[in-house]
N, C-alpha and C. Protein backbone atom coordinates (compact mmCIF):
# COMPACT_ATOMS: atom_id res chain seq x y z
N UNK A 1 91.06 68.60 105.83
CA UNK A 1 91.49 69.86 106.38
C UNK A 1 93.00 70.04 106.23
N UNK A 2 93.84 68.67 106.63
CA UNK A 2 95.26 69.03 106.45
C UNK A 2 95.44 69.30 104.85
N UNK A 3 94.58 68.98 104.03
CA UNK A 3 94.95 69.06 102.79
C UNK A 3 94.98 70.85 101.84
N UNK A 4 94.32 71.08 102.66
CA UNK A 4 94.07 72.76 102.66
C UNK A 4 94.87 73.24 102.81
N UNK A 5 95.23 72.88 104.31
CA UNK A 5 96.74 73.76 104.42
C UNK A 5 97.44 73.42 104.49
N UNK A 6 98.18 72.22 103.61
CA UNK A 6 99.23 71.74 102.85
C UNK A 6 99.08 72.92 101.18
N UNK A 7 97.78 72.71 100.85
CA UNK A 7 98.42 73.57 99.62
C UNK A 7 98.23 74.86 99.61
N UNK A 8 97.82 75.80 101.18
CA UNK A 8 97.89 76.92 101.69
C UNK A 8 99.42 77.42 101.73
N UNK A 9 100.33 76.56 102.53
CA UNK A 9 101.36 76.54 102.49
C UNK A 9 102.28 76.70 101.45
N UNK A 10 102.06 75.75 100.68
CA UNK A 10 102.66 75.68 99.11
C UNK A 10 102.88 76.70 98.52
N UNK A 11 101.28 76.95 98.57
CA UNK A 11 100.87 78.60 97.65
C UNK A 11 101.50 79.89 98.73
N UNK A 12 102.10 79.65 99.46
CA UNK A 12 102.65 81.05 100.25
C UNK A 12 103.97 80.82 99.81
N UNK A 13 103.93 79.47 99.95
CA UNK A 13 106.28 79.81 99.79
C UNK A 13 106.29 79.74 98.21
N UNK A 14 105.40 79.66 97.42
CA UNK A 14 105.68 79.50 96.09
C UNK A 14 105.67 81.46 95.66
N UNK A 15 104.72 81.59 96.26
CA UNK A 15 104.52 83.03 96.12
C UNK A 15 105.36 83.80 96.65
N UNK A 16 105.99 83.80 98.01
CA UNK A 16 107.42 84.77 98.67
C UNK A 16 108.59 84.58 97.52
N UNK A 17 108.68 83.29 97.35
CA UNK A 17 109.94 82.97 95.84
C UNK A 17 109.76 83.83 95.35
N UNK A 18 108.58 83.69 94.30
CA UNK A 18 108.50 84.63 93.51
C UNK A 18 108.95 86.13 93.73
N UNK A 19 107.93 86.44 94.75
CA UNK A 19 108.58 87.71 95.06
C UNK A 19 110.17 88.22 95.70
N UNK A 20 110.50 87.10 96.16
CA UNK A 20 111.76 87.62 96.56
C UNK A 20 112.64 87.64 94.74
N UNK A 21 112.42 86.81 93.73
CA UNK A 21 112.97 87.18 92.56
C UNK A 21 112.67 88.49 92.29
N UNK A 22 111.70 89.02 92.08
CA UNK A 22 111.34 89.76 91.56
C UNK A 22 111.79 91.56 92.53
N UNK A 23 112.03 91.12 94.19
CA UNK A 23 112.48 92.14 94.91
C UNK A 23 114.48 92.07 94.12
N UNK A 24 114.61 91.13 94.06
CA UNK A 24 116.20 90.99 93.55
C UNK A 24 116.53 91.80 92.35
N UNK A 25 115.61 91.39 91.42
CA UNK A 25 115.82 91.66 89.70
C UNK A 25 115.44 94.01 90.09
N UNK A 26 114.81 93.91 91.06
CA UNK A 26 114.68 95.32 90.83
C UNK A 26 115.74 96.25 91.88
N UNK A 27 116.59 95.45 93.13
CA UNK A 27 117.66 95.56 93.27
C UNK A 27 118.92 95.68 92.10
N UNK A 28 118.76 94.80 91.69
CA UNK A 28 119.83 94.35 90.35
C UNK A 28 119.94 96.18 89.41
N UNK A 29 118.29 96.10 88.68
CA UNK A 29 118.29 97.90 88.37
C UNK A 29 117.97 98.78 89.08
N UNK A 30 118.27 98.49 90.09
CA UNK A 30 118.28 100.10 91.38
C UNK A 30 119.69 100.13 91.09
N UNK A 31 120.85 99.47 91.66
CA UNK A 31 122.45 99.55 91.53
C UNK A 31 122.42 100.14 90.12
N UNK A 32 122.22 99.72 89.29
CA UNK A 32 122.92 100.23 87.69
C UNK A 32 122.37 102.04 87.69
N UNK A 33 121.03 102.59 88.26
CA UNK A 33 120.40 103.59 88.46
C UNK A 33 121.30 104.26 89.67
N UNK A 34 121.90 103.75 90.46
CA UNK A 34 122.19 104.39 91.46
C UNK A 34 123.69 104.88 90.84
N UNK A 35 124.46 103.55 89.95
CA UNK A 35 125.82 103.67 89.86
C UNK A 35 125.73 104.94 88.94
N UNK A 36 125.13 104.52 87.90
CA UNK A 36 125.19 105.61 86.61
C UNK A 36 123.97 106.53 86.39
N UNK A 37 123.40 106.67 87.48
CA UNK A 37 122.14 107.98 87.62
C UNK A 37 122.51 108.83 86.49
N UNK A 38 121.53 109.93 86.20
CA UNK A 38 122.39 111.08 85.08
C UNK A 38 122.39 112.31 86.58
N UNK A 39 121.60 112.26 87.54
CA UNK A 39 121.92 113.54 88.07
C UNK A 39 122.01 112.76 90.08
N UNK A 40 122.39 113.52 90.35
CA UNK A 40 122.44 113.24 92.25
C UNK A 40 120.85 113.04 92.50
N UNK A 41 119.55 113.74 92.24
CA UNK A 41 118.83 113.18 92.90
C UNK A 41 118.18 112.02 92.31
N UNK A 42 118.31 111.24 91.16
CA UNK A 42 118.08 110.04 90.82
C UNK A 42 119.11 109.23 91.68
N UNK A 43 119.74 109.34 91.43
CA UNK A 43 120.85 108.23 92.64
C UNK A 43 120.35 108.21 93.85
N UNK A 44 119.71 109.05 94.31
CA UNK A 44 119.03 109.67 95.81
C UNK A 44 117.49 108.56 95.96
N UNK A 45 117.18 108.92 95.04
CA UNK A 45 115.86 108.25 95.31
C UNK A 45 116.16 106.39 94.79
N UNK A 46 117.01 106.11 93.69
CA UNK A 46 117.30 104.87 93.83
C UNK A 46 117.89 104.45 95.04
N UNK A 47 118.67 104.59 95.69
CA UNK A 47 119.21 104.34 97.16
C UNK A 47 117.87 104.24 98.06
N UNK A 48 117.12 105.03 98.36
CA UNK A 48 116.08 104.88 98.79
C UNK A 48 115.26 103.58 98.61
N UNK A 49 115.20 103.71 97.28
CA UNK A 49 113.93 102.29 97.00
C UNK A 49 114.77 101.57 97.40
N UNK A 50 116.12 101.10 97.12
CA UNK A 50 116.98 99.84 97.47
C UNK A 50 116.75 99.58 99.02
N UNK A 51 117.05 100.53 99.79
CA UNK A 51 116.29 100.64 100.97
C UNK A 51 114.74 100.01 101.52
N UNK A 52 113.93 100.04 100.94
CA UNK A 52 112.97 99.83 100.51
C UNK A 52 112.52 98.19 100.03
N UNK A 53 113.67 98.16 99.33
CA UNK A 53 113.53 96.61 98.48
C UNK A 53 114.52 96.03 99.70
N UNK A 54 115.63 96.34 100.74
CA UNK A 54 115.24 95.49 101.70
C UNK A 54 114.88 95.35 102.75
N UNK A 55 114.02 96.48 103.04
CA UNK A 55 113.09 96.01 103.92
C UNK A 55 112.17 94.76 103.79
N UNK A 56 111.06 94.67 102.22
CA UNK A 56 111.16 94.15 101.56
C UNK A 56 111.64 92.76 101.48
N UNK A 57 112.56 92.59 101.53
CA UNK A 57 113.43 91.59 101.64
C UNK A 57 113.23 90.62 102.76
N UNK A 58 113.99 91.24 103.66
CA UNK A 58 113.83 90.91 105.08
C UNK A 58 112.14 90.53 105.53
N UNK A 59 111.29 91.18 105.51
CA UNK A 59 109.79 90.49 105.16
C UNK A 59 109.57 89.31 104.80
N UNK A 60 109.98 89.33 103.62
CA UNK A 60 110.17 88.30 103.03
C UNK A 60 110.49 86.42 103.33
N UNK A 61 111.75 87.19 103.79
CA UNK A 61 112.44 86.15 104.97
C UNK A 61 112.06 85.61 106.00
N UNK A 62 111.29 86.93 106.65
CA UNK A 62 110.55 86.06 107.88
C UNK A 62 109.65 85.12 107.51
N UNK A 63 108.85 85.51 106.60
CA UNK A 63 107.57 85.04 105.98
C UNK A 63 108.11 82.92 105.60
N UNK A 64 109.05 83.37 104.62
CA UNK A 64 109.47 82.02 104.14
C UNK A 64 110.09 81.28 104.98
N UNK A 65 110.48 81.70 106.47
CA UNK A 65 111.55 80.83 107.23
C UNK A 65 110.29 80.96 108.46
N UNK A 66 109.00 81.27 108.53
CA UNK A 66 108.14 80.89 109.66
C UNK A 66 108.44 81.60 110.79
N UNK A 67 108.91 82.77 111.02
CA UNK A 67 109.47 83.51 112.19
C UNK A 67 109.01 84.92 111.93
N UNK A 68 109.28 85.25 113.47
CA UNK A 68 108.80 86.90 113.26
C UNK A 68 110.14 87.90 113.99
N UNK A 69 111.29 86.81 113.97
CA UNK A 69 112.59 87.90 114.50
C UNK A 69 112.92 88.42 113.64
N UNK A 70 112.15 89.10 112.55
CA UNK A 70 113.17 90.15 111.40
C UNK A 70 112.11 90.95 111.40
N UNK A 71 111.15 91.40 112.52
CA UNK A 71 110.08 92.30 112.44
C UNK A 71 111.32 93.75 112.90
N UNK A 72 112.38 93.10 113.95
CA UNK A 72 113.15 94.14 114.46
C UNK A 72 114.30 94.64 113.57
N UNK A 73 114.68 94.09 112.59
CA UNK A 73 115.35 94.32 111.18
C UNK A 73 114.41 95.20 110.23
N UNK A 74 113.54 95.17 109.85
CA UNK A 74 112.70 95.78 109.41
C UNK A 74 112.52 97.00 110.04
N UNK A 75 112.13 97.12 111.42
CA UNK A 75 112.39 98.40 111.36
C UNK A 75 113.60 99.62 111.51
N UNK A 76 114.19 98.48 111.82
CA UNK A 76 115.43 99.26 111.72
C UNK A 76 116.22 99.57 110.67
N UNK A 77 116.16 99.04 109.93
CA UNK A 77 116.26 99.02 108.51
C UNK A 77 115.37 100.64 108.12
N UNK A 78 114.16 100.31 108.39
CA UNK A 78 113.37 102.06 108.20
C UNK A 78 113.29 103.47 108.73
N UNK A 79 114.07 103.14 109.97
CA UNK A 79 114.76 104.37 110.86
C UNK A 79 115.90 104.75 109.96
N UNK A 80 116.97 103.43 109.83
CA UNK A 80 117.99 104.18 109.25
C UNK A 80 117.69 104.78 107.89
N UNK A 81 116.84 104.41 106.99
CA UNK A 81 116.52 104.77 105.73
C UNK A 81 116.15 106.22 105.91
N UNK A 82 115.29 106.51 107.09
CA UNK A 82 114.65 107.74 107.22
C UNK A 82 115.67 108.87 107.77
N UNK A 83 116.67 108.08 108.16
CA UNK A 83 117.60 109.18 108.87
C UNK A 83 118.48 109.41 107.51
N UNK A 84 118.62 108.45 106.68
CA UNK A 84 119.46 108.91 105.69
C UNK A 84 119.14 109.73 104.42
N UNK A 85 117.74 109.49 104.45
CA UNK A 85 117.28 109.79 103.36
C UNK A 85 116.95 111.69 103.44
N UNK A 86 117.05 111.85 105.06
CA UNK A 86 116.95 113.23 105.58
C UNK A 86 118.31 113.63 105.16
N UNK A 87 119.19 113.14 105.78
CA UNK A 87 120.43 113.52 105.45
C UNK A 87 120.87 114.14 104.02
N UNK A 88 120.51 112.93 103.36
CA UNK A 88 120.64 113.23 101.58
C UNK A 88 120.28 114.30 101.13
N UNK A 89 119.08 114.35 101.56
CA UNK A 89 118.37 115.70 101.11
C UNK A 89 118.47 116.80 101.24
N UNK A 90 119.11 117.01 102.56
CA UNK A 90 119.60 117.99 103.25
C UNK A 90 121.21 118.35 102.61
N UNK A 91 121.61 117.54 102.29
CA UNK A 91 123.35 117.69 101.61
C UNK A 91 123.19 118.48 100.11
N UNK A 92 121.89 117.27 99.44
CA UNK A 92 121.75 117.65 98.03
C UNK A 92 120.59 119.45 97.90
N UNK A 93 120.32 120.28 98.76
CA UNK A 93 119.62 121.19 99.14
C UNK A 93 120.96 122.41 99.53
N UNK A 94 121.74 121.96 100.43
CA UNK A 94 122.31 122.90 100.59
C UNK A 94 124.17 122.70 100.84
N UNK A 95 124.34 121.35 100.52
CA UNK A 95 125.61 121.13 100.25
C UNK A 95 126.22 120.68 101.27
N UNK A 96 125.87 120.45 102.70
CA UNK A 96 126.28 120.98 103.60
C UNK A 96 125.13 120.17 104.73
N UNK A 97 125.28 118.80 105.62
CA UNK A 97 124.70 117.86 106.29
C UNK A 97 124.32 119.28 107.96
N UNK A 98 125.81 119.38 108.39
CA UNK A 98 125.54 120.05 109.79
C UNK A 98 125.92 121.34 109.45
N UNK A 99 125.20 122.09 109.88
CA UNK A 99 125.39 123.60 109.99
C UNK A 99 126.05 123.73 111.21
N UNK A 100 127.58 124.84 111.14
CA UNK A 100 128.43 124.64 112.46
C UNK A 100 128.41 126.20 112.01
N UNK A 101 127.07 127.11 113.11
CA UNK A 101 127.30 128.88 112.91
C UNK A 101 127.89 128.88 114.42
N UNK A 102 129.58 129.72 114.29
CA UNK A 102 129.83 130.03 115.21
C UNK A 102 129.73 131.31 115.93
N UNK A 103 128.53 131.59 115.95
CA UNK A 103 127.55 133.47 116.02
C UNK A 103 127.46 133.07 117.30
């Protein structure tokens, strides 16, 4: 039985590796997409996924280090994404984050 989940184990942290390479390498071309986008809303939505990739991330982390204190990173991590990603949209729509009508 311990032998099971000795290579249960194995096969999980061998597998988060992996994926945490593979969350990195698509960090790596989110930045080059974000730096040199051709228009604002490609930069918009790369920022996003990067967002995304670390949430992602942080998952990740908990997973490989045996803990569940980055459940509260995670989401916070997705509030702020969601608040920004409103924001963005709202700037790249009408130029302009807060509307200040003094009517």
């Amino acid at each position: 039985m311990e032998d099971i989940l000795n290579v249960t184990q194995t096969l999980i942290q061998i597998s988060a590796t992996i994926a945490v390479v593979a969350v990195a390498i698509s960090v790596i071309l989110l930045l080059y997409r974000a730096i040199l986008g051709p228009t604002n809303p490609d930069r918009a939505v790369a920022l996003d996924i990067i967002g995304i990739n670390l949430m992602a991330l942080a998952g990740l982390i908990a997973v490989l280090l045996v803990t569940t204190r980055f459940n509260d990173v995670v989401l916070l991590i997705g509030i702020l994404l969601f608040i920004g990603t409103v924001a963005l949209a709202k700037f790249l729509e009408k130029g302009v984050i807060i509307e200040r009508d003094m009517d």
